[in-house]
N, C-alpha and C. Protein backbone atom coordinates (compact mmCIF):
# COMPACT_ATOMS: atom_id res chain seq x y z
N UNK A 1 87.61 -52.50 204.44
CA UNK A 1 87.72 -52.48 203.00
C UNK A 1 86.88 -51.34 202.42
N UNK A 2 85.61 -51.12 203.05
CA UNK A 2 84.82 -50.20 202.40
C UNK A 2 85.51 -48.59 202.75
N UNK A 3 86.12 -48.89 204.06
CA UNK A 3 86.70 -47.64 204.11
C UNK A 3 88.04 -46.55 203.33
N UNK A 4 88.85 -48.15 203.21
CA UNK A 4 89.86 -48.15 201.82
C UNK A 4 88.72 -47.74 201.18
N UNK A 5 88.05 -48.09 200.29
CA UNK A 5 87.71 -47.80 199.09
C UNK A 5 87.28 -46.05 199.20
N UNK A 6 86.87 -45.86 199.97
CA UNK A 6 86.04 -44.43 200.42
C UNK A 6 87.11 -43.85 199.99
N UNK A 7 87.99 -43.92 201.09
CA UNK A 7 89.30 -42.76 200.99
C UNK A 7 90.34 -42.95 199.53
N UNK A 8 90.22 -44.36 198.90
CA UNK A 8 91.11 -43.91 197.73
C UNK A 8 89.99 -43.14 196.60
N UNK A 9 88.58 -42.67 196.46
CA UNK A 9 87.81 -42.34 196.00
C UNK A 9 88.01 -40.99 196.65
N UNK A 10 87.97 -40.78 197.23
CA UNK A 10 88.56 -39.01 198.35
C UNK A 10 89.70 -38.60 197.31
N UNK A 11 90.33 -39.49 197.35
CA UNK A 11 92.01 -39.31 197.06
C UNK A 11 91.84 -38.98 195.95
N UNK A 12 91.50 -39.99 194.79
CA UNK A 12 91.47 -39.44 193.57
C UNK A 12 90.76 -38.47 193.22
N UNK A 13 89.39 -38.30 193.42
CA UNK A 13 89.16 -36.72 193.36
C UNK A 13 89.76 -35.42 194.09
N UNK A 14 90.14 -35.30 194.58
CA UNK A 14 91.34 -34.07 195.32
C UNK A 14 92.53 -34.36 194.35
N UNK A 15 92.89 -35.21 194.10
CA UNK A 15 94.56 -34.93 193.06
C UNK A 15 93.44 -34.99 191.99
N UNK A 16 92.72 -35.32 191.29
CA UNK A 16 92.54 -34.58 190.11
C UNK A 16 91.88 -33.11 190.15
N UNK A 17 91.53 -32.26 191.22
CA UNK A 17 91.06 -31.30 191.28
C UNK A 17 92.13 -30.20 191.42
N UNK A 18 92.97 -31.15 192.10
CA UNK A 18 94.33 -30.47 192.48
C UNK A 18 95.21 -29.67 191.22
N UNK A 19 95.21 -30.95 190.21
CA UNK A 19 96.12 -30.71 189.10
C UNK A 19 95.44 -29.95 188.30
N UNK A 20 93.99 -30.40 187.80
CA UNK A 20 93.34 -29.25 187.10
C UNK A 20 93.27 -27.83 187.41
N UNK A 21 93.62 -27.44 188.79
CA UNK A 21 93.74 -26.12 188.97
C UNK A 21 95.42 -25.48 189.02
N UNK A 22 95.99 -26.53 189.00
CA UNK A 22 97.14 -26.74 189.13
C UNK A 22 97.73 -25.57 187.36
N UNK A 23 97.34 -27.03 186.59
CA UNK A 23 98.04 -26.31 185.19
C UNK A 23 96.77 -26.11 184.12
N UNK A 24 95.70 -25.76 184.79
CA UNK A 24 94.97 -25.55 183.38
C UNK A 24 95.10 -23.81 183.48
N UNK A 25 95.29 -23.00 183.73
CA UNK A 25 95.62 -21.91 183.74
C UNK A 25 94.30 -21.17 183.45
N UNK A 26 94.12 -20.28 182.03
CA UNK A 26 93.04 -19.52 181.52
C UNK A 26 91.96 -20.48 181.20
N UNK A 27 92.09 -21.56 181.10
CA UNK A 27 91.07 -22.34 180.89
C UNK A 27 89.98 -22.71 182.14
N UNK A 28 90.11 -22.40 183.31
CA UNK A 28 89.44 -21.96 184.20
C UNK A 28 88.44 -21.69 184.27
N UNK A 29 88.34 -21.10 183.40
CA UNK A 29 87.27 -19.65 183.14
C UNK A 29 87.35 -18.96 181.97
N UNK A 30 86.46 -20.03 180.95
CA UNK A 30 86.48 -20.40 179.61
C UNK A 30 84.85 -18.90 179.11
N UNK A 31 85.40 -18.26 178.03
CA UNK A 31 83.98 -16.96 177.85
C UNK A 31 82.87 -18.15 177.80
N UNK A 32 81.31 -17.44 178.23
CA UNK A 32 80.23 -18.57 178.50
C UNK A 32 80.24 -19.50 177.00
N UNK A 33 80.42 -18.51 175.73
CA UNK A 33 79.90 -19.35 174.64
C UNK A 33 80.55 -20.02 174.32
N UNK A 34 82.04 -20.28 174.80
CA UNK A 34 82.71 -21.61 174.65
C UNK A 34 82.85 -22.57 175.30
N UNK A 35 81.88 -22.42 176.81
CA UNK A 35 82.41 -22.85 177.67
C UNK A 35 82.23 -24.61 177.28
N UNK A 36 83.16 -25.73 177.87
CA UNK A 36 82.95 -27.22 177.17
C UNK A 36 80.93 -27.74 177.62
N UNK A 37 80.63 -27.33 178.75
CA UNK A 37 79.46 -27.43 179.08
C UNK A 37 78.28 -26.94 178.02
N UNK A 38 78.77 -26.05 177.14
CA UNK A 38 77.32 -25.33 176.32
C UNK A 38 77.70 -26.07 174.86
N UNK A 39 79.23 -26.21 174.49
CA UNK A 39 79.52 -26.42 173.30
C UNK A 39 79.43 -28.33 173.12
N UNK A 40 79.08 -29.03 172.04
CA UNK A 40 79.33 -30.33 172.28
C UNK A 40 80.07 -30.62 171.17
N UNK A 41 80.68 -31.92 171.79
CA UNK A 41 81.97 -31.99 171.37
C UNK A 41 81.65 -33.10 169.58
N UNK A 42 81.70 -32.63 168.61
CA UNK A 42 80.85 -33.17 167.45
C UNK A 42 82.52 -33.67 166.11
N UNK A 43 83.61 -33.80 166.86
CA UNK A 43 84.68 -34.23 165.77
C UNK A 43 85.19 -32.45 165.40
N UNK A 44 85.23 -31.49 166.39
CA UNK A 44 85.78 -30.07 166.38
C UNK A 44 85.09 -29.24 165.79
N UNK A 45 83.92 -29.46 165.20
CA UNK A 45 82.70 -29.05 164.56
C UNK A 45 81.44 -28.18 165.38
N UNK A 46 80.89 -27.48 165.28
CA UNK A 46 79.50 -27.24 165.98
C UNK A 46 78.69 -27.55 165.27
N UNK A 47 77.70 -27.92 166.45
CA UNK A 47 76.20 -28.72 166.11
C UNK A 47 75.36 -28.56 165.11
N UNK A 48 75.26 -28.73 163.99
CA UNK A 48 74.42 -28.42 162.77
C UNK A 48 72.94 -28.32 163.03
N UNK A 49 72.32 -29.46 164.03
CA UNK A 49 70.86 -29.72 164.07
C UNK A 49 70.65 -29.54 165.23
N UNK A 50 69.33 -29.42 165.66
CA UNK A 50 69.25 -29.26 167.07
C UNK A 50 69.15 -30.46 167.51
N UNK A 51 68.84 -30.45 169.21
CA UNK A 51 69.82 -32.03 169.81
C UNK A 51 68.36 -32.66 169.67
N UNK A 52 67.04 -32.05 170.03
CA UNK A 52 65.94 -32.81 170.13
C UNK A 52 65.38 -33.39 168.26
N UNK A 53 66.22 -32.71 166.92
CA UNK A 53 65.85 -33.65 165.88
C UNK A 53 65.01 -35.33 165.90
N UNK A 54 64.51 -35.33 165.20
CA UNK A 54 64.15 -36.27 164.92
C UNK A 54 64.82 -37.42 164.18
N UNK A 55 64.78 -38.58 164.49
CA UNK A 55 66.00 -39.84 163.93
C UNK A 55 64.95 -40.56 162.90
N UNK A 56 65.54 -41.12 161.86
CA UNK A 56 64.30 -41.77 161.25
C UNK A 56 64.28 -43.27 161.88
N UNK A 57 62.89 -43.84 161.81
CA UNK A 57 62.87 -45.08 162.46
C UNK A 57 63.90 -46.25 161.78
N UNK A 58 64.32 -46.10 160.87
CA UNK A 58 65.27 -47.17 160.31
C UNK A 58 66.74 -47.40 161.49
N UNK A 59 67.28 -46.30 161.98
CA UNK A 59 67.94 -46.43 162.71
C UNK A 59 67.71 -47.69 163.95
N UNK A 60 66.33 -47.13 164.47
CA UNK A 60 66.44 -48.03 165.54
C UNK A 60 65.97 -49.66 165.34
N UNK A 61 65.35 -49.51 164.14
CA UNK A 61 65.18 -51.29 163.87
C UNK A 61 66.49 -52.10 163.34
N UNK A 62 67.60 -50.83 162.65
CA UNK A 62 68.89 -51.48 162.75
C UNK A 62 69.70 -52.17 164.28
N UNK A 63 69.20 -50.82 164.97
CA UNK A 63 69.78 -51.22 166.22
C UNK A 63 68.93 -52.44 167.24
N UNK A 64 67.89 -52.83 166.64
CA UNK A 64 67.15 -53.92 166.66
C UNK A 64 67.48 -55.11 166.27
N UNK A 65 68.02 -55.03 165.12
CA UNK A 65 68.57 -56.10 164.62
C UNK A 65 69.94 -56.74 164.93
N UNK A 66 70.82 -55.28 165.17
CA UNK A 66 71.87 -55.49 166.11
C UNK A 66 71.77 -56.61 167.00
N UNK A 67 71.25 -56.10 168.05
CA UNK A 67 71.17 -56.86 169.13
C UNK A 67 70.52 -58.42 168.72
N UNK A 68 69.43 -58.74 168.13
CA UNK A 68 69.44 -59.78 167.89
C UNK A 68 70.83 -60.93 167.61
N UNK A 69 71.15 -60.40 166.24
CA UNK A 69 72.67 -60.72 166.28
C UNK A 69 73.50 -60.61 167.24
N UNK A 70 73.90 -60.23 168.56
CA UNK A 70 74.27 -60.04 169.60
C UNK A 70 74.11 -60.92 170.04
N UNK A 71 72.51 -61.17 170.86
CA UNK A 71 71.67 -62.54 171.93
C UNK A 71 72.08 -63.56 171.01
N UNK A 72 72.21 -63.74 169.96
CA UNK A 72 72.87 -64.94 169.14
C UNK A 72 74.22 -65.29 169.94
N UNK A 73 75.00 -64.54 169.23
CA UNK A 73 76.40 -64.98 169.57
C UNK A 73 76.40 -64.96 171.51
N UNK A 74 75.68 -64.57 172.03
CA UNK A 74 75.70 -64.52 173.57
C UNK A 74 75.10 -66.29 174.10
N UNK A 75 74.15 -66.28 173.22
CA UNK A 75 73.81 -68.07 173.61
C UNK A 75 74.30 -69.05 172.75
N UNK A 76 75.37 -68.74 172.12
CA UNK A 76 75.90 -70.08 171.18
C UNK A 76 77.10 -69.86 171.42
N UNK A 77 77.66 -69.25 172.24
CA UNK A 77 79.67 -69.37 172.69
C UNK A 77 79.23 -70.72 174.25
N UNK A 78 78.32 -70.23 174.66
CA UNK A 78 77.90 -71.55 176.12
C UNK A 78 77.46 -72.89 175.12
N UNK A 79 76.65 -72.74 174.08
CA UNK A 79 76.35 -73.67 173.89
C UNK A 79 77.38 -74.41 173.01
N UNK A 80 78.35 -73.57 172.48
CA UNK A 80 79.38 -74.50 172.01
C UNK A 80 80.64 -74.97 172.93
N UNK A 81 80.72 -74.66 174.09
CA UNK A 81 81.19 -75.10 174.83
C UNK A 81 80.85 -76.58 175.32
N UNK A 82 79.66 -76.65 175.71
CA UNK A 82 78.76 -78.13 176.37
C UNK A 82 78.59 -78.82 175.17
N UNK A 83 78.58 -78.62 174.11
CA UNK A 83 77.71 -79.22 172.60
C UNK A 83 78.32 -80.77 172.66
N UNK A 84 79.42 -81.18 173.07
CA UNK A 84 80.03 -82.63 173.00
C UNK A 84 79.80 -83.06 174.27
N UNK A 85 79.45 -82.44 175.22
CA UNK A 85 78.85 -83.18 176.31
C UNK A 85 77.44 -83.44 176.53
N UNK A 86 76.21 -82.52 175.86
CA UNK A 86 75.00 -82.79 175.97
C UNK A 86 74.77 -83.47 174.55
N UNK A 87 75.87 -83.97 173.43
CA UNK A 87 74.88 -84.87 172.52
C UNK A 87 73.89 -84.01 171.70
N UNK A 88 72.69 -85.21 170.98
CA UNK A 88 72.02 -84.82 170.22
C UNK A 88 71.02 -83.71 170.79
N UNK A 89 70.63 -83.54 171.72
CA UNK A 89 69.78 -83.05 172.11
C UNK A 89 70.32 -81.22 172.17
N UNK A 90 71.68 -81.07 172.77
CA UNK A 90 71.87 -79.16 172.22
C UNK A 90 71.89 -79.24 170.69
N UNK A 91 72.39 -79.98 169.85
CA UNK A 91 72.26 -79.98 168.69
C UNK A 91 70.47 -79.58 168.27
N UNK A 92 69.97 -80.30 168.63
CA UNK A 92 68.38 -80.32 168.45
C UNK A 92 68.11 -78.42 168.63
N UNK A 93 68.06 -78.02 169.88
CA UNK A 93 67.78 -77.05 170.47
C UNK A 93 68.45 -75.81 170.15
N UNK A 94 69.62 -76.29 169.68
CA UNK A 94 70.27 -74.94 168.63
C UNK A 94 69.65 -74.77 167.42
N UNK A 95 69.62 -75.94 166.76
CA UNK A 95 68.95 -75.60 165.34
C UNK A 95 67.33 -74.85 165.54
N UNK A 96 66.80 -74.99 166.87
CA UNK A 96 65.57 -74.18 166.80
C UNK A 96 65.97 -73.50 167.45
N UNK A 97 67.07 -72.62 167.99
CA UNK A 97 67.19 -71.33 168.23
C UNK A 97 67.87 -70.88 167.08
N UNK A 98 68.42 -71.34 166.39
CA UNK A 98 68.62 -70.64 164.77
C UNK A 98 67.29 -70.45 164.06
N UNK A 99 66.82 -71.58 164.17
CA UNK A 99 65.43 -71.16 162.71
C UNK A 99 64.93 -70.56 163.46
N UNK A 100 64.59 -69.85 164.38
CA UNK A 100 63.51 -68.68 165.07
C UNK A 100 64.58 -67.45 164.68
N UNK A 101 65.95 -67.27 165.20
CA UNK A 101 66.43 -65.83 164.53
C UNK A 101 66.38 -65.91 163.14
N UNK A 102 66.93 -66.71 162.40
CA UNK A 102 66.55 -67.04 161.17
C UNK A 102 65.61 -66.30 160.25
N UNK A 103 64.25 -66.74 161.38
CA UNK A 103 62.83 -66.38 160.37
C UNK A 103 63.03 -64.90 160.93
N UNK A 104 63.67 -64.73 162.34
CA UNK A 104 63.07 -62.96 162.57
C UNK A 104 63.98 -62.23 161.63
N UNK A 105 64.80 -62.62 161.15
CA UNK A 105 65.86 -61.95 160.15
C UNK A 105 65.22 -61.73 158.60
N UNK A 106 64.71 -63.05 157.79
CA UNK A 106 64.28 -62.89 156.95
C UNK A 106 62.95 -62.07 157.36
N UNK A 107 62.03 -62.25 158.09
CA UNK A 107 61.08 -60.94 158.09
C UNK A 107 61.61 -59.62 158.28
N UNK A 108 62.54 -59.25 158.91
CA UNK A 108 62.76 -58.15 158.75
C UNK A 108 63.17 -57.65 157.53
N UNK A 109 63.85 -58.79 156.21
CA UNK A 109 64.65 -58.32 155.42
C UNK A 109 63.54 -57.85 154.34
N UNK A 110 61.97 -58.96 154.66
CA UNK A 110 61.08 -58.48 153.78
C UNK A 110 60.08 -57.54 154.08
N UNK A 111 60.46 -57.05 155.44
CA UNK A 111 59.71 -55.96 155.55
C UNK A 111 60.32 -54.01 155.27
N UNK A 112 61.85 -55.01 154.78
CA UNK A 112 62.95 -53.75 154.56
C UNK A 112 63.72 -53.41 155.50
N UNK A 113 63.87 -54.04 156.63
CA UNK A 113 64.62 -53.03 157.42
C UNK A 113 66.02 -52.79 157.27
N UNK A 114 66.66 -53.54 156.32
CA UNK A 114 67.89 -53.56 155.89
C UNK A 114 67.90 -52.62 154.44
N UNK A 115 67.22 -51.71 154.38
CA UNK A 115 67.31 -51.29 153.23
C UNK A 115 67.48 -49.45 154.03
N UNK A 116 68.55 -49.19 153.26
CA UNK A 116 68.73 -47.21 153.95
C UNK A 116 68.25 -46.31 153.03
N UNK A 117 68.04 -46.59 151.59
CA UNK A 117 67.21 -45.63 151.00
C UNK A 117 66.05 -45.66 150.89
C-alpha cells in the first residue's frame, strides 16, 4: 500500500510537470520582475505596503474572539447530541460552560475589543 501510494505521488508529479511544460509555452520563463515568485498575488493589484507592516492589535483579539466562538460550537454539537441521555447533569455543565464564555465575551466587549474605530 505504501508503495501504491509512493508511485501514484511519482505519477502525479511527472504528469503535472509534463503538461506544464507541455502548454505553458513563454510562460516558462516569465522577465524576473514578473516572475509569479517575486510578484504576490493581491486581487491583480501590486502590493501597496510592505509584507513585514505592522497589523493593529484589534485584529488579533478579533481573531481571539473568533475562535472562542468556534470552541463553543465545537463542544455543544457533542453535547447536544448526549443531552437526553445524560439528564440534568449536561444540562448543569453546559450552562457553566456558557456563563464562563459568556463572561469572557462581555469582558471583552468592555474592554472594547469589538469596537474598529
Amino acid at each position: 500500500m505504501v508503495a501504491l501510494g509512493a508511485a501514484l505521488v511519482v505519477f502525479l508529479f511527472w504528469t503535472g510537470s509534463f503538461l506544464a511544460l507541455r502548454w505553458a509555452g513563454d510562460a516558462l520563463h516569465p522577465p524576473p520582475e514578473t516572475a509569479p515568485s517575486r510578484v504576490p498575488f493581491l486581487g491583480g493589484r501590486g502590493p501597496e505596503t510592505h509584507a513585514w507592516s505592522r497589523f493593529h492589535v484589534r485584529y488579533y483579539a478579533m481573531a481571539l474572539v473568533f475562535l472562542a466562538f468556534d470552541m463553543e460550537m465545537v463542544f455543544m454539537y457533542p453535547w447536544a447530541v448526549v443531552f437526553l441521555e445524560e439528564g440534568l447533569t449536561a444540562g448543569f455543565e453546559m450552562l457553566m460552560f456558557i456563563s464562563i464564555l459568556v463572561l469572557g465575551i462581555l469582558y471583552g466587549w468592555r474592554e472594547g475589543a469589538f469596537r474598529w474605530a
